[in-house]
Protein backbone atom coordinates (compact mmCIF):
# COMPACT_ATOMS: atom_id res chain seq x y z
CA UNK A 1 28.98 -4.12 -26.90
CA UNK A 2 29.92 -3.46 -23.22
CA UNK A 3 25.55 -1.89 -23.06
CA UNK A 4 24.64 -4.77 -24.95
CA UNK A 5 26.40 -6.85 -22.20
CA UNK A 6 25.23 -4.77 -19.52
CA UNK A 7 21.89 -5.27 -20.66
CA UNK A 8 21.44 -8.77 -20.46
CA UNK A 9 23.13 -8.81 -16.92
CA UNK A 10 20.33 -6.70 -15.93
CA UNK A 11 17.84 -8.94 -17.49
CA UNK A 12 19.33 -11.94 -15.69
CA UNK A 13 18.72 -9.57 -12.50
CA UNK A 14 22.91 -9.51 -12.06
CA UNK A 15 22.52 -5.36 -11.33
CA UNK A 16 26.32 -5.23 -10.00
CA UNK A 17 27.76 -6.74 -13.11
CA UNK A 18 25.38 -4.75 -15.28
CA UNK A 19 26.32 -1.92 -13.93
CA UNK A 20 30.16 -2.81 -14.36
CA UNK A 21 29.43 -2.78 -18.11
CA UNK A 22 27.40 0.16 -18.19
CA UNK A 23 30.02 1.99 -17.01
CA UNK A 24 32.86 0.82 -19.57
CA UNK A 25 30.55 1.66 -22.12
CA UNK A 26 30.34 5.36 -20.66
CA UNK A 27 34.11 5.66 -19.90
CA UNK A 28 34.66 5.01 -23.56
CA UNK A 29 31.93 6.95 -25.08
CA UNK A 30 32.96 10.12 -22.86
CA UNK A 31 36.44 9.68 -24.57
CA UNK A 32 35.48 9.01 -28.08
CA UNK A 33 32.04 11.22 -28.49
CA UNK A 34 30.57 14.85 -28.16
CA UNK A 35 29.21 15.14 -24.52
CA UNK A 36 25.75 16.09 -26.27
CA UNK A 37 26.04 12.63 -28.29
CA UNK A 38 22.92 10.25 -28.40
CA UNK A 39 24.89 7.14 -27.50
CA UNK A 40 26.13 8.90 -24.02
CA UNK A 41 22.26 8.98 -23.19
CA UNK A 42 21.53 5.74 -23.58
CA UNK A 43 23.95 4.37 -21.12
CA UNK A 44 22.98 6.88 -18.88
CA UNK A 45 19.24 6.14 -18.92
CA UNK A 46 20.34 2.15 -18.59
CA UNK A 47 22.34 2.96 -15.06
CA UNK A 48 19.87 4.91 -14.06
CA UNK A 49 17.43 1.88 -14.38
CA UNK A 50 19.83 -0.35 -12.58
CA UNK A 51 20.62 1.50 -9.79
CA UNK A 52 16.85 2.40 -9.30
CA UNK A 53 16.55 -1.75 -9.21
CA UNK A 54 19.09 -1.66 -6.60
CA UNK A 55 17.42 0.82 -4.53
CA UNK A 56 19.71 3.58 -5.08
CA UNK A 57 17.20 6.39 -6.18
CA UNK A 58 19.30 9.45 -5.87
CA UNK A 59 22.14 8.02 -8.32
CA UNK A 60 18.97 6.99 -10.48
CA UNK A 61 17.45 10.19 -10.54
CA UNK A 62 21.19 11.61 -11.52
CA UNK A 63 21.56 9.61 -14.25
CA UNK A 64 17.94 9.91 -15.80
CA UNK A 65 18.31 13.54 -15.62
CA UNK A 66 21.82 13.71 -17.64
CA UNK A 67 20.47 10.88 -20.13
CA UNK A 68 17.45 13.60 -20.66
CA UNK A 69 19.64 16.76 -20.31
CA UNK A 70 21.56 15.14 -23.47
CA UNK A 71 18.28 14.11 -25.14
CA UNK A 72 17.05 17.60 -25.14
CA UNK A 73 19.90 18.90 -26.74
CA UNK A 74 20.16 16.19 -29.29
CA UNK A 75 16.69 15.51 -30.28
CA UNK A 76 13.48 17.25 -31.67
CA UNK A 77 11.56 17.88 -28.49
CA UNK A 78 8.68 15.46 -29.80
CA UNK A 79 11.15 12.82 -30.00
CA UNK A 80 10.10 9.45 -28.33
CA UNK A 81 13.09 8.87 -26.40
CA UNK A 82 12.72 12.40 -24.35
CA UNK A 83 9.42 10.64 -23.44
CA UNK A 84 11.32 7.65 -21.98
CA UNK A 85 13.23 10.20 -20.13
CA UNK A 86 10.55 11.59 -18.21
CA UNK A 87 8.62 8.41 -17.43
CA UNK A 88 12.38 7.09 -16.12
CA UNK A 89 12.51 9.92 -13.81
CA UNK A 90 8.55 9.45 -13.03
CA UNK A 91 9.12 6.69 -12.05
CA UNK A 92 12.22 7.04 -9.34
CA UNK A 93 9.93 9.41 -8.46
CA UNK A 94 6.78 7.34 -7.57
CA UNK A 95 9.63 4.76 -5.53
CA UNK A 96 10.73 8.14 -3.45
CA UNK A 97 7.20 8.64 -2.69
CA UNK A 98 6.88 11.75 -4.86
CA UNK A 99 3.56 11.19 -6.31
CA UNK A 100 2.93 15.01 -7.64
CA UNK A 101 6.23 15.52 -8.98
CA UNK A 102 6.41 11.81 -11.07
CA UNK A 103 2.83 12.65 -12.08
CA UNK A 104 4.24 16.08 -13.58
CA UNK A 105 6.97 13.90 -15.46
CA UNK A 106 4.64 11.13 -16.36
CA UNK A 107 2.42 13.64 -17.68
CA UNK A 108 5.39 15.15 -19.60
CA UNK A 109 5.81 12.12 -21.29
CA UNK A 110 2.48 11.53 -22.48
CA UNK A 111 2.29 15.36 -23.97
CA UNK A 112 5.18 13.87 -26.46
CA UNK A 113 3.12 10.93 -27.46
CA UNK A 114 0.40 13.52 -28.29
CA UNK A 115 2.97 15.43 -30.36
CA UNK A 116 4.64 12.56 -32.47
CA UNK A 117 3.28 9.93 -34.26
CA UNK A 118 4.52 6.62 -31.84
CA UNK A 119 1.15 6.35 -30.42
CA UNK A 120 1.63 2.74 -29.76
CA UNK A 121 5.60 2.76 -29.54
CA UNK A 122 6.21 0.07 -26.70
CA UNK A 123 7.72 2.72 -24.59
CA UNK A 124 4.49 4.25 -23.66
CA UNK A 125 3.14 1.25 -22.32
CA UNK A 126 5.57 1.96 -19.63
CA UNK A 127 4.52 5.57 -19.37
CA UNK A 128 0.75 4.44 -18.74
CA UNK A 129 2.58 1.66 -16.18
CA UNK A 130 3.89 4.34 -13.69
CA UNK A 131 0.85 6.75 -13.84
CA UNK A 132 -1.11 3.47 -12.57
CA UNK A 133 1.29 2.90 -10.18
CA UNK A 134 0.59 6.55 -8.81
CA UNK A 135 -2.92 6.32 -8.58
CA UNK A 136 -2.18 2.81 -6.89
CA UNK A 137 -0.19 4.50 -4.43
CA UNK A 138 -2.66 7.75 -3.91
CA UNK A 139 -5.39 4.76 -3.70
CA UNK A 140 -7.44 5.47 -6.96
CA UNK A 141 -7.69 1.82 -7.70
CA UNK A 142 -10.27 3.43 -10.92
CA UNK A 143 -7.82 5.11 -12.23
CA UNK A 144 -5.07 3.15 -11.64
CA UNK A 145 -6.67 -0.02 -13.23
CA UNK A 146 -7.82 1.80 -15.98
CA UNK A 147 -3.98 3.24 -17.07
CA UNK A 148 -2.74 -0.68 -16.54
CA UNK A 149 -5.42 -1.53 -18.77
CA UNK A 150 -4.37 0.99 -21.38
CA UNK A 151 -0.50 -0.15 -21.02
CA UNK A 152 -1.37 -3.96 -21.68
CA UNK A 153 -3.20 -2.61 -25.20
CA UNK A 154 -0.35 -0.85 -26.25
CA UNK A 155 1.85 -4.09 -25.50
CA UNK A 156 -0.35 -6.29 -27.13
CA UNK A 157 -0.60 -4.52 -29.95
CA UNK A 158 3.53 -3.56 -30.10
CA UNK A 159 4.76 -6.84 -28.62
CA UNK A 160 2.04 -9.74 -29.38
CA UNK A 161 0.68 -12.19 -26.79
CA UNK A 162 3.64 -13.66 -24.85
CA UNK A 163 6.20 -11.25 -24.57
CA UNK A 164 7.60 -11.01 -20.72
CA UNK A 165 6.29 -7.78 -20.84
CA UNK A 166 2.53 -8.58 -20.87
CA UNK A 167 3.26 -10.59 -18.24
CA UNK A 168 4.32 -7.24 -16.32
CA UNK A 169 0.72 -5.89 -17.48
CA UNK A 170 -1.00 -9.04 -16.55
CA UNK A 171 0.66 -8.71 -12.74
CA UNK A 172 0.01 -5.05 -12.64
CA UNK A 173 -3.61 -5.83 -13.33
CA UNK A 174 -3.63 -8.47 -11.07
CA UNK A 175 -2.74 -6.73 -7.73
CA UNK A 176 -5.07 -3.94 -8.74
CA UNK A 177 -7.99 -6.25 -8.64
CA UNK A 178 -6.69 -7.59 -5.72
CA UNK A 179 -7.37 -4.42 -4.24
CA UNK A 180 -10.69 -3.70 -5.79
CA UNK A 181 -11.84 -7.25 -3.85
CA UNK A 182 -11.63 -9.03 -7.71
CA UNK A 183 -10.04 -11.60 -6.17
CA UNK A 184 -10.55 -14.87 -8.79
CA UNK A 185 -9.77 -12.33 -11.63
CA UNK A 186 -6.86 -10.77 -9.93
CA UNK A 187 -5.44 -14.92 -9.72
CA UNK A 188 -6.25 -15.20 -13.13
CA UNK A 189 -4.13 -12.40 -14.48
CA UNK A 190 -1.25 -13.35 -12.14
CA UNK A 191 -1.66 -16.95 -13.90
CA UNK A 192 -1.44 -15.43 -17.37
CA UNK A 193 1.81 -13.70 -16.23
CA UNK A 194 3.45 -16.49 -14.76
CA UNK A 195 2.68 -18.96 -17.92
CA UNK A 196 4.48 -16.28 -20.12
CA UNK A 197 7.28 -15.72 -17.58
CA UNK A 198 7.45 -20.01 -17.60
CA UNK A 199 8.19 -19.57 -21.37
CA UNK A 200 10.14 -16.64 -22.12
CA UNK A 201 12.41 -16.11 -19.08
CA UNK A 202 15.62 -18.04 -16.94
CA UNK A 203 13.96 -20.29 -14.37
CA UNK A 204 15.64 -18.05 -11.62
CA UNK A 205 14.37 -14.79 -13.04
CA UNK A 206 14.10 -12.11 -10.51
CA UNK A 207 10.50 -11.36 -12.14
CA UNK A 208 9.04 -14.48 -11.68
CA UNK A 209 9.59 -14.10 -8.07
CA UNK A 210 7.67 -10.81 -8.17
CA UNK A 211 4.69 -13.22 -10.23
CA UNK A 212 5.08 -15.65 -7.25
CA UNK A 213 4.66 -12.65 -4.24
CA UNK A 214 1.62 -11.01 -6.22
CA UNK A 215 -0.31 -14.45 -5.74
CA UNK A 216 0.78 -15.41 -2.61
CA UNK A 217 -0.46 -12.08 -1.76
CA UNK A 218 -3.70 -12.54 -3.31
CA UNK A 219 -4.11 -16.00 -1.26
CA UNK A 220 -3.32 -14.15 1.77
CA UNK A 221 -6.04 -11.33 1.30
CA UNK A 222 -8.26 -14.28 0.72
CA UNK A 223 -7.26 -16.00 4.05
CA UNK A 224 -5.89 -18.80 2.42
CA UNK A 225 -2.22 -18.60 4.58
CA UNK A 226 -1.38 -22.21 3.42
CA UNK A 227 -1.11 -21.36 -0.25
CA UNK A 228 0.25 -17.55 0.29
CA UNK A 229 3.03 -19.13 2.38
CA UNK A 230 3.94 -21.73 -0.09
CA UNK A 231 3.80 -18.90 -3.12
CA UNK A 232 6.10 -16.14 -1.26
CA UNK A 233 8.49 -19.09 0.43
CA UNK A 234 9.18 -20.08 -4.00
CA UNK A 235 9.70 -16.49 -4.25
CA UNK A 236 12.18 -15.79 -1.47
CA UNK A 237 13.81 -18.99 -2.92
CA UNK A 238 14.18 -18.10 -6.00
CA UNK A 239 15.39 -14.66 -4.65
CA UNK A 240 18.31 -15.89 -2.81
CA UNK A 241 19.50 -17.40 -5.77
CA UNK A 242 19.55 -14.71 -8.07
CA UNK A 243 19.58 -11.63 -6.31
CA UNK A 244 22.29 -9.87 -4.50
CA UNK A 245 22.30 -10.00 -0.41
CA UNK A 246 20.42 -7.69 0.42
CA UNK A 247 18.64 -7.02 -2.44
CA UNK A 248 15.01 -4.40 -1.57
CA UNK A 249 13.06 -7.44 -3.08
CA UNK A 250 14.35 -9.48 -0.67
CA UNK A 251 13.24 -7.47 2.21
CA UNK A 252 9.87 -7.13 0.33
CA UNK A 253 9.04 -11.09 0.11
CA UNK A 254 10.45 -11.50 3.94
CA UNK A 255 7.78 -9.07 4.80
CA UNK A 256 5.37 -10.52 2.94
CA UNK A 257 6.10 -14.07 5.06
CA UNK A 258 5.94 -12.26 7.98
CA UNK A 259 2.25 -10.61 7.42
CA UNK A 260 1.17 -14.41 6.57
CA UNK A 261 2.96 -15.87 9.94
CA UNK A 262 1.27 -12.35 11.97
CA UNK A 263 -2.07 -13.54 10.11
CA UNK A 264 -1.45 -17.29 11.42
CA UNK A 265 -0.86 -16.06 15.29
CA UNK A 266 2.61 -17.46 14.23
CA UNK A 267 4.06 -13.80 15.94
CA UNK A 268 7.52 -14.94 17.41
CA UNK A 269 8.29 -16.38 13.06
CA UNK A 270 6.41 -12.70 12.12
CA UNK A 271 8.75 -10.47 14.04
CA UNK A 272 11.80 -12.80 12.95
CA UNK A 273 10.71 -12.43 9.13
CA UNK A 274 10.77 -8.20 10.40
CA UNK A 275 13.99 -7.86 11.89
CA UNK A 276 15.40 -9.69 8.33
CA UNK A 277 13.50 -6.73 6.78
CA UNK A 278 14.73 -4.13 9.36
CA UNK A 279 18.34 -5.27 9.08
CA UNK A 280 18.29 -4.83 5.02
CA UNK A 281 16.48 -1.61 4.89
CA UNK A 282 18.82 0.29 7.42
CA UNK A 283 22.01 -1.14 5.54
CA UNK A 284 20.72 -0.70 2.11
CA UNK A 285 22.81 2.81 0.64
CA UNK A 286 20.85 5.44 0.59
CA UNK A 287 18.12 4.46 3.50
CA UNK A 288 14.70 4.29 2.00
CA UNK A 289 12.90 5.79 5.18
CA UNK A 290 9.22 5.03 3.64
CA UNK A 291 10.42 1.27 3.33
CA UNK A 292 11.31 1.72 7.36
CA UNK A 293 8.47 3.30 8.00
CA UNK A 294 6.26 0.34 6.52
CA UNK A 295 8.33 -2.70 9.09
CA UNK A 296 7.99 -0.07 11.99
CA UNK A 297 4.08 -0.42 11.38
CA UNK A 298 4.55 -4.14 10.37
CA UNK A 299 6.29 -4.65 13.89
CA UNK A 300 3.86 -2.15 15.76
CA UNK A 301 0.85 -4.71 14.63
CA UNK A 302 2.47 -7.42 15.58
CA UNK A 303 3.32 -6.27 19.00
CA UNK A 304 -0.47 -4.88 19.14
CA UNK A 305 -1.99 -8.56 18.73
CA UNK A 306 0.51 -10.43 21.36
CA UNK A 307 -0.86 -6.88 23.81
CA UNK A 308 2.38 -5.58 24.46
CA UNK A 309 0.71 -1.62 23.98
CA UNK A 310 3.99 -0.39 24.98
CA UNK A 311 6.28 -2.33 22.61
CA UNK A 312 3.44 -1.71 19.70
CA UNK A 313 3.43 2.44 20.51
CA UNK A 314 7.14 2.59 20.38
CA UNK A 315 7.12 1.11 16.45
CA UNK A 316 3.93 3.19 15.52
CA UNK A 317 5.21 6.12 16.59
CA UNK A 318 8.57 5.66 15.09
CA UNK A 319 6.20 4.56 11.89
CA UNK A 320 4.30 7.99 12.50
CA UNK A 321 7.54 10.10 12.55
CA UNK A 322 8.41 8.92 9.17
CA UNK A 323 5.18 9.01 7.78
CA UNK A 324 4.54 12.70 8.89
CA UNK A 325 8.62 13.38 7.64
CA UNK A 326 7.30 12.56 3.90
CA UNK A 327 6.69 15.36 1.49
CA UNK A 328 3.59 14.28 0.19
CA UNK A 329 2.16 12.55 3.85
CA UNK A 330 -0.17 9.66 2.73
CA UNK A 331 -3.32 10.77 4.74
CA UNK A 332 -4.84 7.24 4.65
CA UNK A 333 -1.79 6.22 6.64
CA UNK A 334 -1.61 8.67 8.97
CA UNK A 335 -5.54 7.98 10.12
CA UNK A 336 -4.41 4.65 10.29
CA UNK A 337 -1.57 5.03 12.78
CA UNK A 338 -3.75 7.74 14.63
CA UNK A 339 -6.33 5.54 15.22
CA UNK A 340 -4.11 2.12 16.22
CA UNK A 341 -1.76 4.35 18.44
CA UNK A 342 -5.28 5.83 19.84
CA UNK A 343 -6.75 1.95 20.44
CA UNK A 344 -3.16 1.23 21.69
CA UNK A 345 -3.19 3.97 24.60
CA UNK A 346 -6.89 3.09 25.16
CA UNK A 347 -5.98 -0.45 26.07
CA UNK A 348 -3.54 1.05 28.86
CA UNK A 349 -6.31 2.93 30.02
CA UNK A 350 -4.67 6.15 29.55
CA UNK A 351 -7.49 7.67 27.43
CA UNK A 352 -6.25 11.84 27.04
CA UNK A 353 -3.70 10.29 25.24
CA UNK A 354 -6.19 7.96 23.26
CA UNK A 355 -8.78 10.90 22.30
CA UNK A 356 -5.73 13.10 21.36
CA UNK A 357 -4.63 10.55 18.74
CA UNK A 358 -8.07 9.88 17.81
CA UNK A 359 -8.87 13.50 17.45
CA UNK A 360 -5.79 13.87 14.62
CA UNK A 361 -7.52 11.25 13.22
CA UNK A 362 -10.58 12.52 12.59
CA UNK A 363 -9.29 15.71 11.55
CA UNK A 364 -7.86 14.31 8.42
CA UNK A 365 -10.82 12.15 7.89
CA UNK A 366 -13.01 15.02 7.88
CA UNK A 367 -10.59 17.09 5.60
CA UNK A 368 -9.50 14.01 2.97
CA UNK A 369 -12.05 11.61 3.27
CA UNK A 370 -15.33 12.75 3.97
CA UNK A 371 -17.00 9.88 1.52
CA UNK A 372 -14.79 7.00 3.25
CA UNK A 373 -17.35 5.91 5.00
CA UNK A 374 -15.99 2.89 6.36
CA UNK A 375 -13.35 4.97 7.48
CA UNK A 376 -15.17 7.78 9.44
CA UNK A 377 -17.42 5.16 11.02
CA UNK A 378 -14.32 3.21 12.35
CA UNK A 379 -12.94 6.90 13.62
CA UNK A 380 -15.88 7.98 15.13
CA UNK A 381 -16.71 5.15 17.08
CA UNK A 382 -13.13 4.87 18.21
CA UNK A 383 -13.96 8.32 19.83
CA UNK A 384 -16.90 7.85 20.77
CA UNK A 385 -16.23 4.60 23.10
CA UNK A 386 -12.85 6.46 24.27
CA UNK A 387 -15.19 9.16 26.05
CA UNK A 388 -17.55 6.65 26.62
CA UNK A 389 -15.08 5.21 28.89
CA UNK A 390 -13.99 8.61 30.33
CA UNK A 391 -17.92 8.88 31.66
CA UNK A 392 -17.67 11.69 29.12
CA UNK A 393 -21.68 11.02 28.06
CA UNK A 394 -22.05 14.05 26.94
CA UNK A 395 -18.82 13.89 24.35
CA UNK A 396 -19.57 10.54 23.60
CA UNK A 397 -23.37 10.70 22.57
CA UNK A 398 -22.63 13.16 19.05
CA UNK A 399 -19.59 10.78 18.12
CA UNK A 400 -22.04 7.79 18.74
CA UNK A 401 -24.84 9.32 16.43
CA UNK A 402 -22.23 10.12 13.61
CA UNK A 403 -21.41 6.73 13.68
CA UNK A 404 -25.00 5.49 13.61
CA UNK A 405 -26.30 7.75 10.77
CA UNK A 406 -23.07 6.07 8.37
CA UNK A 407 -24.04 2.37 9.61
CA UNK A 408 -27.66 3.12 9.24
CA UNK A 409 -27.29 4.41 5.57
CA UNK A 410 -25.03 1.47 4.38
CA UNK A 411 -24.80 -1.18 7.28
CA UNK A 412 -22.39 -3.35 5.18
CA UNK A 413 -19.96 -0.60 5.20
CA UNK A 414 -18.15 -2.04 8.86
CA UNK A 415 -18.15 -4.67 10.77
CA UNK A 416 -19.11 -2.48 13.61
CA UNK A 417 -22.25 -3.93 15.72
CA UNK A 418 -25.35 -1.18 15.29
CA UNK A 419 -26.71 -3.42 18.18
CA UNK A 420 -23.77 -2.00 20.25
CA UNK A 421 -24.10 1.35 19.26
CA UNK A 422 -28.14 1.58 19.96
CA UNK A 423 -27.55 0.21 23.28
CA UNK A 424 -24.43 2.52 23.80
CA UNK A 425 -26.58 5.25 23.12
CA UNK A 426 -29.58 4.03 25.24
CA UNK A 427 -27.61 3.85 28.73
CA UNK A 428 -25.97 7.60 27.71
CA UNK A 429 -30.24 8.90 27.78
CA UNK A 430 -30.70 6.39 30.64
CA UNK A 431 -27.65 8.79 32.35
CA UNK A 432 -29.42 11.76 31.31
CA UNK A 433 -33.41 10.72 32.91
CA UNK A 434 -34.18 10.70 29.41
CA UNK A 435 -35.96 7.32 29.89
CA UNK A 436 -37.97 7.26 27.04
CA UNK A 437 -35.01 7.77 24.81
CA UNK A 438 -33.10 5.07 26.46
CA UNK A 439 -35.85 2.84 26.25
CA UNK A 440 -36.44 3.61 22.63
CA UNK A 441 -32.33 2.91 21.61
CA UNK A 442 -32.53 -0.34 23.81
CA UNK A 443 -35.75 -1.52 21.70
CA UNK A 444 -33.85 -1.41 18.63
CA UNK A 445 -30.74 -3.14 20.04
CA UNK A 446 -32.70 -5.81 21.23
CA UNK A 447 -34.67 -6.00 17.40
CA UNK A 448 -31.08 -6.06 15.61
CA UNK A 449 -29.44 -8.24 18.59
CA UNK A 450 -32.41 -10.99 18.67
CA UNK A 451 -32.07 -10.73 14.55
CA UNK A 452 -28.61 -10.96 13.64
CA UNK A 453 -27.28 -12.82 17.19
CA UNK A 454 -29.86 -14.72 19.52
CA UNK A 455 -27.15 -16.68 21.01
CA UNK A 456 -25.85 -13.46 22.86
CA UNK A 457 -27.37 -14.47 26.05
CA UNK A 458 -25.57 -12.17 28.18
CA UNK A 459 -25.58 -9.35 25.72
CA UNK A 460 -29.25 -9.62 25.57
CA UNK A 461 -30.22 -10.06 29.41
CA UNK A 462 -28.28 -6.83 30.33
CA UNK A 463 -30.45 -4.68 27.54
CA UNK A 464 -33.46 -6.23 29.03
CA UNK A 465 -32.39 -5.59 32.31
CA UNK A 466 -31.95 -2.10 31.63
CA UNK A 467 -35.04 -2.06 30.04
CA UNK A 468 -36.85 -2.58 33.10
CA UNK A 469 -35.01 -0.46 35.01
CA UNK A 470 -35.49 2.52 32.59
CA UNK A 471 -39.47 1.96 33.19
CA UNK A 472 -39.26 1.53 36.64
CA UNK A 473 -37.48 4.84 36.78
CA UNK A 474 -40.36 6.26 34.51
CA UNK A 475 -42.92 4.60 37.13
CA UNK A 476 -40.98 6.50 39.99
């Protein structure tokens, strides 16, 4: 009775007072049943959910790993349930940041399904959940979709059409094409999810709120801030009604106001809608230093576009400590914090520090993500102006060309100006005599410049100007 209890509490999104129940049911079982007794596992395995929903991974990952300690012992080893064990543990796993290790697990879990006959017990559905969520997080949006995908069949097929749980499917899928630029389709499946959630749960249900971030989030990717603001602003709402003070969701919707208020120039209400972040995440029990890590870089960008450099480095680099602390580093984010520390210390013209950042930067790139081309474009050019700046020509022409040979091979792939970069290029030949050359690169510039910008009056009269004064040098 006291997990039955316990259970709805936790459905209601009540986690204290679930928790209260879980463990009456425990202090009773542990008096009144074999230590290796099925029952003990299940109460286990449901405080191990609830404190993961609190944020309290290490006391989740404890009680997972007695629920599947007693499992083990109890069950044939192609029971079902062991399964749920190891995608519970996956997935405290994936919210540490251990993506290996709750892939191992995950994968664990899925070997039982290939052993037993519960190909389309309900359970796996969550198993196929996490592994998304892993190749979400390792940014393998293919992959990722496709698991989320497989998840929402086995729910269908276990659960029918409206069950809150195909709702979770339907938002999984939804910020998953958000990322792959889907954007009308992501809305659509976040629609789905909140018409089921509508119908099936309280109208203060923690999960709705969750529903109401993913869209808002969707609107803000699409620069609609109006409409993201008024989606997160139900969530937090809702939130503060039926969540704890304190709560990790809490912190995640006030950060999710703040991005829209950073995106609206609105910086003073951004860095407010931080601290409220800040404050939650260094109180929460344990700390969840990848959280911190995130509103460090939050903070850092928002100090970036009011150009206080100094203000923006400190939060980067407190963002960069954590980030390089991790055990599995997310090299995406490092070459991102490289690269805006880099721009950061270029701005304050103090540009050894700039091409030392930069330089990490394209390390990594080289190493992790030598098909991003977006990515190595952005990096090289970074460099490439950096020594540019230095009157380092001769450092600045190869990182120049790099960038040129990616722009010129799939120009939509930046935003980054090839009329720039030719006419970078040209007045690095014009340095060198090479007159020809630099007459050649400012040709072009002036083709893609006259094409694509005519308006650029004073971009254009200073190509043409050095035009003449690269065949005037020829002349001489």
């Amino acid at each position: 009775i006291y997990n039955n209890i316990g259970s709805v509490y936790n459905s209601l999104g009540e986690y204290t007072k679930a928790l209260a129940h879980y463990q009456k049911a425990i202090d009773i079982q542990e008096k009144t049943l074999l230590s290796t007794h099925i029952d003990l596992s299940t109460s286990y395995s449901n405080i191990g959910i609830t404190y993961n929903a609190m944020g309290d991974h290490e006391k989740a990952l404890e009680s997972h790993k007695k629920a599947l300690e007693i499992r083990t012992k109890s069950l044939l080893s192609h029971h079902p349930d062991i399964a749920l064990s190891y995608n519970n543990i996956g997935s405290v796993e994936i919210d540490m940041g251990h993506y290996t290790t709750a892939l191992w697990y995950l994968e664990k879990a899925l070997e039982v399904r290939d052993n037993c006959d519960a190909g389309y017990h309900v359970g796996f559905a969550n198993v196929y959940d996490n592994i998304g969520r892993v190749y979400q997080s390792m940014d393998d949006k293919l992959k990722a979709q496709s698991n989320f995908q497989t998840a929402l069949e086995i729910r269908k097929h276990s659960l029918g059409e409206n069950h809150p749980d195909i709702a979770n499917s339907y938002n999984n899928l939804g910020a998953i094409y958000n990322l792959m630029e889907e954007k009308q389709k992501a809305i659509e499946y976040c629609e789905k999810a909140l018409v089921i959630q509508k119908q099936s749960l309280s109208e203060n249900h923690p999960s709705l709120a969750n529903t109401y971030n993913n869209i808002g989030l969707i609107y803000h990717s699409m620069k609609d801030n109006t409409k993201a603001l008024t989606f997160c602003q139900q969530a937090l709402a809702l939130q503060l009604k039926s969540l704890p003070e304190g709560h990790p969701s809490i912190a995640t919707t006030y950060n999710n106001i703040g991005l829209i208020h950073n995106s609206m120039k609105d910086y003073p209400t951004a860095l407010s809608m931080y601290e409220k972040v800040l404050s939650i995440q260094q109180n929460a029990m344990p700390v969840k230093e990848q959280s911190l890590g995130i509103t460090y870089y939050n903070i850092g960008s928002t100090y970036s576009l009011m150009e206080n450099c100094a203000q923006a480095i400190s939060f980067f680099e407190r963002a960069l400590t954590i980030q390089q602390k991790a055990s599995e580093p997310n090299q995406k984010d490092l070459v991102n914090t490289y690269n805006i520390i880099g721009r950061m210390y270029n701005e304050m013209n103090d540009y050894e520090k700039a091409i030392s950042f930069y330089e990490r930067s394209i390390t990594i790139c080289e190493d992790h993500f030598a098909n991003d081309e977006q990515l190595l474009a952005t990096t090289y050019h970074n460099i490439a102006l950096t020594y540019h700046a230095t009157n380092d020509l001769l450092k600045a022409l190869p990182f120049y060309q790099q960038t040129l040979s990616i722009c010129m091979k799939n120009p939509s792939v930046t935003d980054l100006s090839l009329a720039h970069i030719y006419s970078s290029i040209g007045t690095i030949y014009d340095s060198k005599e090479d007159y020809e050359q630099a007459i050649s690169y400012y040709q072009k510039s002036i083709e893609l410049e006259e094409n694509e910008n005519p308006k650029n009056d004073l971009f254009l009269s200073t190509i043409y100007s050095n035009i003449a004064a690269a065949y005037k040098s020829l002349e001489d």
